[in-house]
PDB file of N, CA and C in Angstrom:
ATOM      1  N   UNK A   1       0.836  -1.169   0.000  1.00  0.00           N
ATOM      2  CA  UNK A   1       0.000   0.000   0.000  1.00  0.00           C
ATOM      3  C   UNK A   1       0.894   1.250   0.000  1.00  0.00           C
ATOM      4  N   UNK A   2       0.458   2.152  -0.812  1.00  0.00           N
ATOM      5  CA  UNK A   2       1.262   2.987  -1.505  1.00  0.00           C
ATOM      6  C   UNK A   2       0.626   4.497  -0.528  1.00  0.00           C
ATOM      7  N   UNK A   3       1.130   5.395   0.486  1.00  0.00           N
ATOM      8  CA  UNK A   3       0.914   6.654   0.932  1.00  0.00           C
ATOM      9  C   UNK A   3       1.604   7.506   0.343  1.00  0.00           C
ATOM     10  N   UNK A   4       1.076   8.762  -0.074  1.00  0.00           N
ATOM     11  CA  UNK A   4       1.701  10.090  -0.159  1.00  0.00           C
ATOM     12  C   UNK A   4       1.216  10.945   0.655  1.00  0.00           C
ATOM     13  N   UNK A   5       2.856  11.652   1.314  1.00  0.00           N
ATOM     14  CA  UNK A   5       2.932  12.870   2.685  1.00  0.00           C
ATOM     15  C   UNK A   5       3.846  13.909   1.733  1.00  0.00           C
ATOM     16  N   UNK A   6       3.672  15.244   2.704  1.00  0.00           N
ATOM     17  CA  UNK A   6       4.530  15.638   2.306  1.00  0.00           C
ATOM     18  C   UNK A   6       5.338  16.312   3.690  1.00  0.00           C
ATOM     19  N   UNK A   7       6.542  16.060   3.351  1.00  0.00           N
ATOM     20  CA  UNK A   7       7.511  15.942   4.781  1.00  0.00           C
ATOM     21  C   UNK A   7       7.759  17.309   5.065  1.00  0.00           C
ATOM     22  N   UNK A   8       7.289  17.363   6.506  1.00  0.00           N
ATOM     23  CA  UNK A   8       7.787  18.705   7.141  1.00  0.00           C
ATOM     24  C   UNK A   8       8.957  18.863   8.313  1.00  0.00           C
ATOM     25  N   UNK A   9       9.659  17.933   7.798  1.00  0.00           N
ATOM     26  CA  UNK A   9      11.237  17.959   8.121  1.00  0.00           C
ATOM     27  C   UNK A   9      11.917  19.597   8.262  1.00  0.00           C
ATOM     28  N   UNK A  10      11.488  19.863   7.238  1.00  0.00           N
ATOM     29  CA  UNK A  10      12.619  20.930   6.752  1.00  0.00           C
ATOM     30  C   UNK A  10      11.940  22.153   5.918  1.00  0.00           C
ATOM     31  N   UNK A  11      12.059  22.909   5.459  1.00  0.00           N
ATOM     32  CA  UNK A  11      11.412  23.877   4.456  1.00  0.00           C
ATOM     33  C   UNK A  11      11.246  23.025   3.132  1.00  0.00           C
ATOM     34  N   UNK A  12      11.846  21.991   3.003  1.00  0.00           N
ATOM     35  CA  UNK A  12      12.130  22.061   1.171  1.00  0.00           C
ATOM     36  C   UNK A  12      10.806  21.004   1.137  1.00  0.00           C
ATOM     37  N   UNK A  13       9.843  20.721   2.073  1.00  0.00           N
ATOM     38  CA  UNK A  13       8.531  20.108   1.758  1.00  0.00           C
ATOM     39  C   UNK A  13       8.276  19.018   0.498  1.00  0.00           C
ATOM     40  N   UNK A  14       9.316  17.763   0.797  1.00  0.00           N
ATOM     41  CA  UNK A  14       9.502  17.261  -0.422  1.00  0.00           C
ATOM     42  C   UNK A  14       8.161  16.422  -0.404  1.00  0.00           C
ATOM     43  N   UNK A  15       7.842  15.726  -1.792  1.00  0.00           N
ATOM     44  CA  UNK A  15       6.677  14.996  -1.214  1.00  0.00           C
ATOM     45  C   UNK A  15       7.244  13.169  -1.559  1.00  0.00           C
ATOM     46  N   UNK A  16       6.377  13.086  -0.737  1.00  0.00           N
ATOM     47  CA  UNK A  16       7.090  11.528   0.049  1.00  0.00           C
ATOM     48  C   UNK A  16       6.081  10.860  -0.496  1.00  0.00           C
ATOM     49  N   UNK A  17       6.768   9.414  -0.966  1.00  0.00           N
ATOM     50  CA  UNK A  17       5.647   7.990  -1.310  1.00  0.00           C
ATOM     51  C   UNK A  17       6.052   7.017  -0.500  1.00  0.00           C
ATOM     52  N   UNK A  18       5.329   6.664   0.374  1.00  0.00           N
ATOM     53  CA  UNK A  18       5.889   5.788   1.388  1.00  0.00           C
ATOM     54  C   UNK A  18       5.160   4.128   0.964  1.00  0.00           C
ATOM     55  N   UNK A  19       5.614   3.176   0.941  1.00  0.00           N
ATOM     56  CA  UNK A  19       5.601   2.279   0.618  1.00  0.00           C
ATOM     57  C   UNK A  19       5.593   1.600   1.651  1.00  0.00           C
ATOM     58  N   UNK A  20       3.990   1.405   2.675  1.00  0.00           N
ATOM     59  CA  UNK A  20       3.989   0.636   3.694  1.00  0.00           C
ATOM     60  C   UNK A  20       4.306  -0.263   3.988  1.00  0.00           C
ATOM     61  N   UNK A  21       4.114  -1.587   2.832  1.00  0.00           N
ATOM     62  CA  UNK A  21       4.834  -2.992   3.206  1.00  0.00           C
ATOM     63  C   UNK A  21       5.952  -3.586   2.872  1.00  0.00           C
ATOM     64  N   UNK A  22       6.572  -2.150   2.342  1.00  0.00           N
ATOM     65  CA  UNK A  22       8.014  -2.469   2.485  1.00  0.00           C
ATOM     66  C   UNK A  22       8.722  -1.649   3.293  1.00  0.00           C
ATOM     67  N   UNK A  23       8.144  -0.707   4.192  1.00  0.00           N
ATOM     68  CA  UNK A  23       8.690   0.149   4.937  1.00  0.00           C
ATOM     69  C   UNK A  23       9.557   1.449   3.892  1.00  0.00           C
ATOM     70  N   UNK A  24       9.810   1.464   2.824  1.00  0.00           N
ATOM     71  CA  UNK A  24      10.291   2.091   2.015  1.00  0.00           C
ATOM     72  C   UNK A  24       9.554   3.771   1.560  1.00  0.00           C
ATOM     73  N   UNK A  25      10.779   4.684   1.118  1.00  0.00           N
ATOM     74  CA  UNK A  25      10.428   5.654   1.079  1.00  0.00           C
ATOM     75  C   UNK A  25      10.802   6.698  -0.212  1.00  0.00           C
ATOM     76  N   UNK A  26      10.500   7.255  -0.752  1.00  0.00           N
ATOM     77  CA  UNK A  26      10.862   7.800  -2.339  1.00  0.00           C
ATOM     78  C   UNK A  26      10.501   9.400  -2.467  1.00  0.00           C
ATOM     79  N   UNK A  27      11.303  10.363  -2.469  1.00  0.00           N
ATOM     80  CA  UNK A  27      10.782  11.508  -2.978  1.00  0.00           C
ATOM     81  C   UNK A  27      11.801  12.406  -2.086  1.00  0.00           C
ATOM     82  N   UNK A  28      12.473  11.903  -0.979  1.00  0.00           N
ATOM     83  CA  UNK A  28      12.777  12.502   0.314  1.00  0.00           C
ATOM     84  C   UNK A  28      14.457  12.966  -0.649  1.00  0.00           C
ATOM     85  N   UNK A  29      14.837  14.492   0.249  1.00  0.00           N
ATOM     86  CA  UNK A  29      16.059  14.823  -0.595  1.00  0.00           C
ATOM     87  C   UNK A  29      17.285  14.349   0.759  1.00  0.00           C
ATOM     88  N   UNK A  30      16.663  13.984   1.838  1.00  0.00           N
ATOM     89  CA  UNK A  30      17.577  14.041   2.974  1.00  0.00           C
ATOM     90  C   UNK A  30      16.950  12.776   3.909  1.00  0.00           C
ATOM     91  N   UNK A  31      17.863  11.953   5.043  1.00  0.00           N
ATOM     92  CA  UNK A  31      17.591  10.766   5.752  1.00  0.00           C
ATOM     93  C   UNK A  31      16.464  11.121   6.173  1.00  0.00           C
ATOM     94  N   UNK A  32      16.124  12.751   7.062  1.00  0.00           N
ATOM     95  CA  UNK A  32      15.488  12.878   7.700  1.00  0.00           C
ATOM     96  C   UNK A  32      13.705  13.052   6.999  1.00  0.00           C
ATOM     97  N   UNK A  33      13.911  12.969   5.990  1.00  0.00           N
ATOM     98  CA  UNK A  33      12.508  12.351   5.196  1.00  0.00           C
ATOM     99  C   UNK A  33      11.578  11.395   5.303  1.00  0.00           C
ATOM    100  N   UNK A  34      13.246  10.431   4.929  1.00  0.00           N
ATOM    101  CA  UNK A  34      12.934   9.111   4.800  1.00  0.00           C
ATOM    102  C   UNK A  34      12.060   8.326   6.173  1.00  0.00           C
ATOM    103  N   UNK A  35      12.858   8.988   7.502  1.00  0.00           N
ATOM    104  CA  UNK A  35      12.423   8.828   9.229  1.00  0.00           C
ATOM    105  C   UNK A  35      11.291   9.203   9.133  1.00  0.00           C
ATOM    106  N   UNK A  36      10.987  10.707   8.828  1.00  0.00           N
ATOM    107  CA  UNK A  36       9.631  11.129   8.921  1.00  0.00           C
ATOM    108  C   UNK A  36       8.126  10.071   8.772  1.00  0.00           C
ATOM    109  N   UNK A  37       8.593   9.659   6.817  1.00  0.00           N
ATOM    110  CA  UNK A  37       7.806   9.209   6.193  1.00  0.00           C
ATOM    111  C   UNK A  37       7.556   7.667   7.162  1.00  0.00           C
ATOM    112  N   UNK A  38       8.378   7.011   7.363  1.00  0.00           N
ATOM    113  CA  UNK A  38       8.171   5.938   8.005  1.00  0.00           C
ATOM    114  C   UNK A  38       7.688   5.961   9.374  1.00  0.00           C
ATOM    115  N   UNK A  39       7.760   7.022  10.193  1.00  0.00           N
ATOM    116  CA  UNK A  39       7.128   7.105  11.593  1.00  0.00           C
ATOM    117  C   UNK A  39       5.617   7.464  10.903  1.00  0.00           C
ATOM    118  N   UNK A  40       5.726   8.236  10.390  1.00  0.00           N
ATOM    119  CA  UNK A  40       4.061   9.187  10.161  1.00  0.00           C
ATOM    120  C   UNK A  40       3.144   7.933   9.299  1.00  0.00           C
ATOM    121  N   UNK A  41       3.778   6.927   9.098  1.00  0.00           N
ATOM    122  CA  UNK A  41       2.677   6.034   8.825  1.00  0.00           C
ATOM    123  C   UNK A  41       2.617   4.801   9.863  1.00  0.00           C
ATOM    124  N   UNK A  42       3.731   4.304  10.608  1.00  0.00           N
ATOM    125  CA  UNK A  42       3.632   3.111  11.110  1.00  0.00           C
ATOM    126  C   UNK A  42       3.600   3.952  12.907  1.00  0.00           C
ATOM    127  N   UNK A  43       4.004   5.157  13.270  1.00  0.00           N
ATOM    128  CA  UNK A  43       3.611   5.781  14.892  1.00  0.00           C
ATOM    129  C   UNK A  43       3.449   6.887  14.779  1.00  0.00           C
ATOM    130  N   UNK A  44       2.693   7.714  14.159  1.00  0.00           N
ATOM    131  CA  UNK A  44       2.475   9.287  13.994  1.00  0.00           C
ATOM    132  C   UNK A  44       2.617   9.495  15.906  1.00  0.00           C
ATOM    133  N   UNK A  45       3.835  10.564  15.560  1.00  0.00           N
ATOM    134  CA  UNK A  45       3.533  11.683  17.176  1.00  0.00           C
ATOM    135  C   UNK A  45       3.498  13.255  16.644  1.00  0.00           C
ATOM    136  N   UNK A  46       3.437  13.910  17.590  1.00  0.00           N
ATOM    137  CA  UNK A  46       2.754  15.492  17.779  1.00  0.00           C
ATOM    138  C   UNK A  46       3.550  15.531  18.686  1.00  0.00           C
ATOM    139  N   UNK A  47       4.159  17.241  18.371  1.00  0.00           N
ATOM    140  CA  UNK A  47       4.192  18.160  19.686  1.00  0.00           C
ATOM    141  C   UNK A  47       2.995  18.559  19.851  1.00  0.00           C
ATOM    142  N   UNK A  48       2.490  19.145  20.902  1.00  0.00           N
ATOM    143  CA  UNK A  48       1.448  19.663  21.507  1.00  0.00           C
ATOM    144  C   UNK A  48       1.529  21.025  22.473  1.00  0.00           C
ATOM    145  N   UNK A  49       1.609  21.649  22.019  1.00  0.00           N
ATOM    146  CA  UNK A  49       1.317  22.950  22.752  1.00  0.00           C
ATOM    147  C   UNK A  49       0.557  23.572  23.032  1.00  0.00           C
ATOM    148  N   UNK A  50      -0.165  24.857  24.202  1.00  0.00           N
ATOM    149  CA  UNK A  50      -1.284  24.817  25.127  1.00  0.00           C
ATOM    150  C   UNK A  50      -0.473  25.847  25.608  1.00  0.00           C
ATOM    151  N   UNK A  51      -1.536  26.124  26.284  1.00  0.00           N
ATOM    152  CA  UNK A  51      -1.678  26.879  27.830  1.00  0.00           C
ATOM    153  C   UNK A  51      -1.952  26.135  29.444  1.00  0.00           C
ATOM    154  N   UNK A  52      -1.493  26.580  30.606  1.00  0.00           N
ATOM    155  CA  UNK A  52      -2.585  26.115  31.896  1.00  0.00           C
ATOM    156  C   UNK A  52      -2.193  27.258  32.721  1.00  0.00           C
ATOM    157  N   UNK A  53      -3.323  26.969  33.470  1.00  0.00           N
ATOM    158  CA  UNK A  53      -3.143  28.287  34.546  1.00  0.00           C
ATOM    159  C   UNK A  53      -1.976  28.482  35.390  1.00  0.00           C
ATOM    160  N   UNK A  54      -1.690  29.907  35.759  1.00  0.00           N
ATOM    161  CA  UNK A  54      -1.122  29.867  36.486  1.00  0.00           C
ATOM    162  C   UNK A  54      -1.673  30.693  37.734  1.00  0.00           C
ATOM    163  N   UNK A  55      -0.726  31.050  38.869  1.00  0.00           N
ATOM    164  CA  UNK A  55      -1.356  31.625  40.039  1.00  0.00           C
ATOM    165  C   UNK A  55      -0.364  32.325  40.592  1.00  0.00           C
ATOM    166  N   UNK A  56      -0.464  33.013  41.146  1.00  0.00           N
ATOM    167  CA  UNK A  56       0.304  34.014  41.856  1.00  0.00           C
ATOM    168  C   UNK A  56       0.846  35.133  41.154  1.00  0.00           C
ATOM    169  N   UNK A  57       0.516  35.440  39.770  1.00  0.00           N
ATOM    170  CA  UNK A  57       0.983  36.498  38.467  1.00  0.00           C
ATOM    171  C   UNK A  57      -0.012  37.135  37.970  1.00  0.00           C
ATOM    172  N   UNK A  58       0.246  38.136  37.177  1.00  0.00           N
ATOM    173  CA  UNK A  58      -0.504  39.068  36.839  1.00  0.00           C
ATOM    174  C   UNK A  58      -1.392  38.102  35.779  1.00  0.00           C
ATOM    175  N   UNK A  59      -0.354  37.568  34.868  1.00  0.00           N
ATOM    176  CA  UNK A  59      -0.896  36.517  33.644  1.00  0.00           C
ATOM    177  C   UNK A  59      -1.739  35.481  34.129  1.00  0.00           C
ATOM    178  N   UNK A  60      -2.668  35.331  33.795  1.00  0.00           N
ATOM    179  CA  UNK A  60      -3.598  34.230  34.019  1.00  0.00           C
ATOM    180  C   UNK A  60      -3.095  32.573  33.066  1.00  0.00           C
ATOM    181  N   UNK A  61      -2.295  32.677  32.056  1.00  0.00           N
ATOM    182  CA  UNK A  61      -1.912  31.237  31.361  1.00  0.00           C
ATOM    183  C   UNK A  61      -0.356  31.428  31.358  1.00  0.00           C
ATOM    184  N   UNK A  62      -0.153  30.292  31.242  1.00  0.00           N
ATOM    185  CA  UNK A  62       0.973  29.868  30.860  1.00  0.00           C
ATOM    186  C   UNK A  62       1.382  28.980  29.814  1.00  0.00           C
ATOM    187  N   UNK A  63       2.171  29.342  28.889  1.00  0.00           N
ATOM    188  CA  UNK A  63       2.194  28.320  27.482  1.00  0.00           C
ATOM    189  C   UNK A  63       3.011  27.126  27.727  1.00  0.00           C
ATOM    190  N   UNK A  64       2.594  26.214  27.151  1.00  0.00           N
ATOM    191  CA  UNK A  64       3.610  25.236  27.059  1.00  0.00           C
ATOM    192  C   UNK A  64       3.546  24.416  26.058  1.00  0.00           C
ATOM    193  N   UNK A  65       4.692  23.039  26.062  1.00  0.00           N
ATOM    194  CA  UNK A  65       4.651  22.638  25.170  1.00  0.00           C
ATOM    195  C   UNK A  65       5.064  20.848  25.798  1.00  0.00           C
ATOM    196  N   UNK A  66       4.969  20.015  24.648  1.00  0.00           N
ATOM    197  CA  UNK A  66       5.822  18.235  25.441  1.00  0.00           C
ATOM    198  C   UNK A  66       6.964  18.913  24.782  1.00  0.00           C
ATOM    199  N   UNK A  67       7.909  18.261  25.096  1.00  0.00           N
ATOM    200  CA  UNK A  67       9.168  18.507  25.089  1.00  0.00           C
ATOM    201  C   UNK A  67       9.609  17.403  23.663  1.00  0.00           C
ATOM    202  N   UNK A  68       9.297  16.670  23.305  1.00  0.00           N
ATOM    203  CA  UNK A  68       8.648  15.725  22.702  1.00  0.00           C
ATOM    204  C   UNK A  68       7.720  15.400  22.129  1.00  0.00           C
ATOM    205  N   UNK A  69       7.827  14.728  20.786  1.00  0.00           N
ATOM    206  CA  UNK A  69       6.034  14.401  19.966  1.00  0.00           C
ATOM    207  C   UNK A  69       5.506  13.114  20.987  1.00  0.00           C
ATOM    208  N   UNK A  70       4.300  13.068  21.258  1.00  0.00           N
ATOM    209  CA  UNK A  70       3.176  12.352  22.055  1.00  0.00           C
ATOM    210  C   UNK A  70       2.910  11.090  20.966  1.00  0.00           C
ATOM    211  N   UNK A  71       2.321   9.886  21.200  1.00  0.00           N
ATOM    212  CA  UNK A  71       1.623   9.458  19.920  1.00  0.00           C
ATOM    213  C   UNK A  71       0.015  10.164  19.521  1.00  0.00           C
ATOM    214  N   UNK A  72      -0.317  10.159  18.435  1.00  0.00           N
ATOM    215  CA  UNK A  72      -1.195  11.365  17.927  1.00  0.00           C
ATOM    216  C   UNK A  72      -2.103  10.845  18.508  1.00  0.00           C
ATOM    217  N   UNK A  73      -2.806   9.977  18.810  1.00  0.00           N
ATOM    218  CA  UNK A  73      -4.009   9.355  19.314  1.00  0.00           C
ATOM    219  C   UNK A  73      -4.466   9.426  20.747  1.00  0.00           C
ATOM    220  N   UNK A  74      -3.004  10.466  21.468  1.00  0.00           N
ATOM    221  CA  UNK A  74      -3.058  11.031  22.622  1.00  0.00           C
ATOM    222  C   UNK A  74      -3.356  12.027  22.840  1.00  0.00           C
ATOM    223  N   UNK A  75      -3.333  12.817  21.620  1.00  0.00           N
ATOM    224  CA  UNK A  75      -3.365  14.537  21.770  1.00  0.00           C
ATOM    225  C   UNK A  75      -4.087  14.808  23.005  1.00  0.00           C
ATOM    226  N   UNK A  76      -5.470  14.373  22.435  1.00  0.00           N
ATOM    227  CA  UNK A  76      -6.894  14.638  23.222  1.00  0.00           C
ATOM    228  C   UNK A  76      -6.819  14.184  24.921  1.00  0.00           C
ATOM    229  N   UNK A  77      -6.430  13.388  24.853  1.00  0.00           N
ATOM    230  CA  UNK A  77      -6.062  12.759  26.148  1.00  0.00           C
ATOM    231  C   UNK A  77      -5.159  13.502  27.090  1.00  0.00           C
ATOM    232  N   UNK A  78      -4.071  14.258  26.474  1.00  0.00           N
ATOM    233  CA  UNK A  78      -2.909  14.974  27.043  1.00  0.00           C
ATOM    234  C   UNK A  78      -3.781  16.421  26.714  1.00  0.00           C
ATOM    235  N   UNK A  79      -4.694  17.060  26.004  1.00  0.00           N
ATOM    236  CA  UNK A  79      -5.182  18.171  26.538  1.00  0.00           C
ATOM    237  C   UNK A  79      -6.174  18.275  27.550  1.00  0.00           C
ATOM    238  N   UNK A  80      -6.572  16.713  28.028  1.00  0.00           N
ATOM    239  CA  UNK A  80      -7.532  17.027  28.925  1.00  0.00           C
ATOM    240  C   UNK A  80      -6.884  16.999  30.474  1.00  0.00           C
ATOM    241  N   UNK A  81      -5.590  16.083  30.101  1.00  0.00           N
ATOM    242  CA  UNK A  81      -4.686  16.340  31.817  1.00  0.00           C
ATOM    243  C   UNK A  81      -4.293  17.637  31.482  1.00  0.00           C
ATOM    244  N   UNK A  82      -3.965  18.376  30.984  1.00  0.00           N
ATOM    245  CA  UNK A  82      -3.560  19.659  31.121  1.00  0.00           C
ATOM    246  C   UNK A  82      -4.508  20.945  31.475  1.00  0.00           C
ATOM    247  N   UNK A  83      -5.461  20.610  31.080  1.00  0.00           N
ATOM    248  CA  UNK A  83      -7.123  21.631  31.532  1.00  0.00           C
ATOM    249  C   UNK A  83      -6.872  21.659  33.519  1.00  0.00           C
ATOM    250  N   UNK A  84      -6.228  20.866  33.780  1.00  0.00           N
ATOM    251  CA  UNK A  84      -6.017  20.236  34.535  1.00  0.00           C
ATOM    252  C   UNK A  84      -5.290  20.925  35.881  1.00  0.00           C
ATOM    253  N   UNK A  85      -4.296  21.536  34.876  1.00  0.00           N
ATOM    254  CA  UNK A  85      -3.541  21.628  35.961  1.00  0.00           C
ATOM    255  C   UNK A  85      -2.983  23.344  36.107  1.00  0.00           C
ATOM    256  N   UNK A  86      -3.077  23.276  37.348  1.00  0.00           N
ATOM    257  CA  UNK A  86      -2.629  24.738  37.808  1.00  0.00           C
ATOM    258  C   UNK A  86      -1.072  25.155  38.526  1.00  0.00           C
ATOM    259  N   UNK A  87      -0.223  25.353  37.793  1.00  0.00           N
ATOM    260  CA  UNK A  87       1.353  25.924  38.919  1.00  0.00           C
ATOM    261  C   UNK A  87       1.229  27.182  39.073  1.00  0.00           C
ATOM    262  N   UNK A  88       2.279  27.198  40.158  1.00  0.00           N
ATOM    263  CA  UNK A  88       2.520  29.106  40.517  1.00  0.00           C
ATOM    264  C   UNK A  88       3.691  29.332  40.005  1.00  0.00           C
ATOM    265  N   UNK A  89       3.630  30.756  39.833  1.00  0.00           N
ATOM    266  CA  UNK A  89       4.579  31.711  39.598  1.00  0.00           C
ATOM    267  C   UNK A  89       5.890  31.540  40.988  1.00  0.00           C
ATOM    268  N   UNK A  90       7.009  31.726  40.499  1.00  0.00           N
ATOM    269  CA  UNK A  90       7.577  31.934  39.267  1.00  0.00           C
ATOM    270  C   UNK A  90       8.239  30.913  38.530  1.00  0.00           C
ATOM    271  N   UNK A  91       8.580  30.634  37.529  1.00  0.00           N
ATOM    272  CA  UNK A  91       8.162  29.449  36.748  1.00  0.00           C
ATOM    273  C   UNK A  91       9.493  30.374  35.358  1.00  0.00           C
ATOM    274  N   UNK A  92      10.463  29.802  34.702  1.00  0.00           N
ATOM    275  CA  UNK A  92      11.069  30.099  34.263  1.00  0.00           C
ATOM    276  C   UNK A  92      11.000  28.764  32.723  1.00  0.00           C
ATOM    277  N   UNK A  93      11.949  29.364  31.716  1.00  0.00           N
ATOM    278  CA  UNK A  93      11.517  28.712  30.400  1.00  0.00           C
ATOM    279  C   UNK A  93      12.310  27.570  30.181  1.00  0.00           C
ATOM    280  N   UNK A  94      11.322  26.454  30.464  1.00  0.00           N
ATOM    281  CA  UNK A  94      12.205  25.121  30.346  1.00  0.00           C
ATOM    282  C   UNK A  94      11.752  24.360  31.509  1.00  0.00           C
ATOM    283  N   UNK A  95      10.943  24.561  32.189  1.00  0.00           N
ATOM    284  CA  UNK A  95      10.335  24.391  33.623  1.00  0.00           C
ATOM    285  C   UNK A  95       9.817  22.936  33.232  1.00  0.00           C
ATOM    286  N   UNK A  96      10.208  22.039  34.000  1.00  0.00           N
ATOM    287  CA  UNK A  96       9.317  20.883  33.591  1.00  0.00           C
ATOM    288  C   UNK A  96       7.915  20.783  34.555  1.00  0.00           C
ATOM    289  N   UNK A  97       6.544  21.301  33.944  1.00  0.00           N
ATOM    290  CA  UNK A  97       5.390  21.320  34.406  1.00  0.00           C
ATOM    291  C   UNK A  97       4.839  19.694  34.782  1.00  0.00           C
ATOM    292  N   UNK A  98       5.157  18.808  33.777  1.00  0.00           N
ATOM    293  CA  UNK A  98       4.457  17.134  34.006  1.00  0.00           C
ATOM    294  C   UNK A  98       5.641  16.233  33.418  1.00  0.00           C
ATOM    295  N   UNK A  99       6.477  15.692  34.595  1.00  0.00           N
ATOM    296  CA  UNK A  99       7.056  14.767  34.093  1.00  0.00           C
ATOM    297  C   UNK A  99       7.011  13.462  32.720  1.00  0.00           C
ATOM    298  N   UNK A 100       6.083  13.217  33.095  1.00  0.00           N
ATOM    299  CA  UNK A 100       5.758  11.855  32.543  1.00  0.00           C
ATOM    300  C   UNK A 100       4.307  11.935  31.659  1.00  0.00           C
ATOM    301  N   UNK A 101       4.075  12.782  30.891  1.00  0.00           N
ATOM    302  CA  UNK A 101       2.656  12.647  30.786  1.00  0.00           C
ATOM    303  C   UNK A 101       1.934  11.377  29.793  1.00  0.00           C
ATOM    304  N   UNK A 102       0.898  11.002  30.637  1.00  0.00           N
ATOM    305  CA  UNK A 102       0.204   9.675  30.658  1.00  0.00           C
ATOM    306  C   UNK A 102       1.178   8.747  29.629  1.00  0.00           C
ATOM    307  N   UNK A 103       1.946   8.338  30.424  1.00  0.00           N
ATOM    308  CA  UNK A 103       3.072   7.926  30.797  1.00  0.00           C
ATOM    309  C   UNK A 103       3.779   7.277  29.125  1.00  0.00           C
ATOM    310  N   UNK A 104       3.743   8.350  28.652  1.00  0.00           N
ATOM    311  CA  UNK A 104       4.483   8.344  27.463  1.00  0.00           C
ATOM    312  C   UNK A 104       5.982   8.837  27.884  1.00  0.00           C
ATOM    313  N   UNK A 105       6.586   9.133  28.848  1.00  0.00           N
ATOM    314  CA  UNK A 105       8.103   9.346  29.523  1.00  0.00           C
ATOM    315  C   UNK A 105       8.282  10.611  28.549  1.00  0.00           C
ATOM    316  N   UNK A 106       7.221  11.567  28.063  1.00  0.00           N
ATOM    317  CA  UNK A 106       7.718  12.945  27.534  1.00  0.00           C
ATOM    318  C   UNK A 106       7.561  14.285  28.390  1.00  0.00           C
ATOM    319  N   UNK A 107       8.277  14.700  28.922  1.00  0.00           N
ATOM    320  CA  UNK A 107       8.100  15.649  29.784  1.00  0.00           C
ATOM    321  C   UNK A 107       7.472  16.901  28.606  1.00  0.00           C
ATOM    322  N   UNK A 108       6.121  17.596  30.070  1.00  0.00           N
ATOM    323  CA  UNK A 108       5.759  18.919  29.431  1.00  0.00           C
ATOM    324  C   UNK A 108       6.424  20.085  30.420  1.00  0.00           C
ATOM    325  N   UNK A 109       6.699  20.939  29.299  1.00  0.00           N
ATOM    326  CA  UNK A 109       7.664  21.780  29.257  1.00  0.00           C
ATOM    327  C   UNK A 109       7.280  23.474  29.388  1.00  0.00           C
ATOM    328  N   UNK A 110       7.218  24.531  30.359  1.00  0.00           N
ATOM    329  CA  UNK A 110       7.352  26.034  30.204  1.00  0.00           C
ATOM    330  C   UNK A 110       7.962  26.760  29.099  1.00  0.00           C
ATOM    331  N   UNK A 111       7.130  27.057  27.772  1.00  0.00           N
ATOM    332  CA  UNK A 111       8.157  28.169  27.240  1.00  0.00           C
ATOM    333  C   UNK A 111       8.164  29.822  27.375  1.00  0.00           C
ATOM    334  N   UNK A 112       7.919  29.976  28.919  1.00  0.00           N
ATOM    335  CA  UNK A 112       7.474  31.417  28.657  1.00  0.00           C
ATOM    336  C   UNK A 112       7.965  31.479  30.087  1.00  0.00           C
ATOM    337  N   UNK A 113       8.904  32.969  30.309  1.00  0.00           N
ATOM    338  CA  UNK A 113       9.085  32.782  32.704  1.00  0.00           C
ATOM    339  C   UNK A 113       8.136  33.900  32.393  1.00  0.00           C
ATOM    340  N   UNK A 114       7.841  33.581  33.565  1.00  0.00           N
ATOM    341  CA  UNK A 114       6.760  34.106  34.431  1.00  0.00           C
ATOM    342  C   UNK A 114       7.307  34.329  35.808  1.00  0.00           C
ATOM    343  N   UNK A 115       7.277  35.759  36.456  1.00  0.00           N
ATOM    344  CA  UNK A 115       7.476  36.309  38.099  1.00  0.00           C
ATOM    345  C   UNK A 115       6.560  36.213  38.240  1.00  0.00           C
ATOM    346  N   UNK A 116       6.480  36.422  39.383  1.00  0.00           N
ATOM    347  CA  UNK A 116       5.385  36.927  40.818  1.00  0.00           C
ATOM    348  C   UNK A 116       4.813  37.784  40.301  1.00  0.00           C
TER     349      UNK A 116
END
């Protein structure tokens, strides 16, 4: 079974024919194509980025992100622990907010500090 993606590796958006039952890949100008094309059909993951509250600051959210792509079939699942959860200020960029989330071992991550 024959897929076409087109890889967002890189800017040069090559487009990819991935060749599921042979694991094989065609169109890619660089390895990191070839990886793409073969995860995004046999384990699609996502970064995921968001907001959650915070407390003790003027700002009411805080952005974040996994530090790491999730598998995609988690998204939903990992935005609903995050509705979730509330830290305080002060909170600096790189902060690990959830170790482990639902226990994919990808830490979620602060990209924004935040004072008091």
């Amino acid at each position: 079974m024959i897929k076409n993606l087109i890889c967002i590796c890189c800017p040069m958006g090559c487009h990819l024919e991935v060749d599921i039952d042979k694991s094989s890949v065609k169109g890619n100008s660089c390895k990191r194509g070839e990886d793409y094309g073969i995860m995004e059909v046999t384990d699609p993951k996502r970064i995921v980025t968001t907001t959650v509250k915070i407390l003790d600051s003027s700002e009411k959210l805080l952005p974040v992100k996994t530090k790491e792509g999730i598998p995609k079939d988690l998204i939903f699942k990992c935005m609903e622990e995050l509705k979730k959860v509330k830290v305080k200020a002060p909170i600096g960029v790189g902060d690990v907010i959830i170790k482990n989330i639902l226990g994919t071992s990808v830490e979620v991550v602060s990209t924004k500090a935040i004072i008091k």
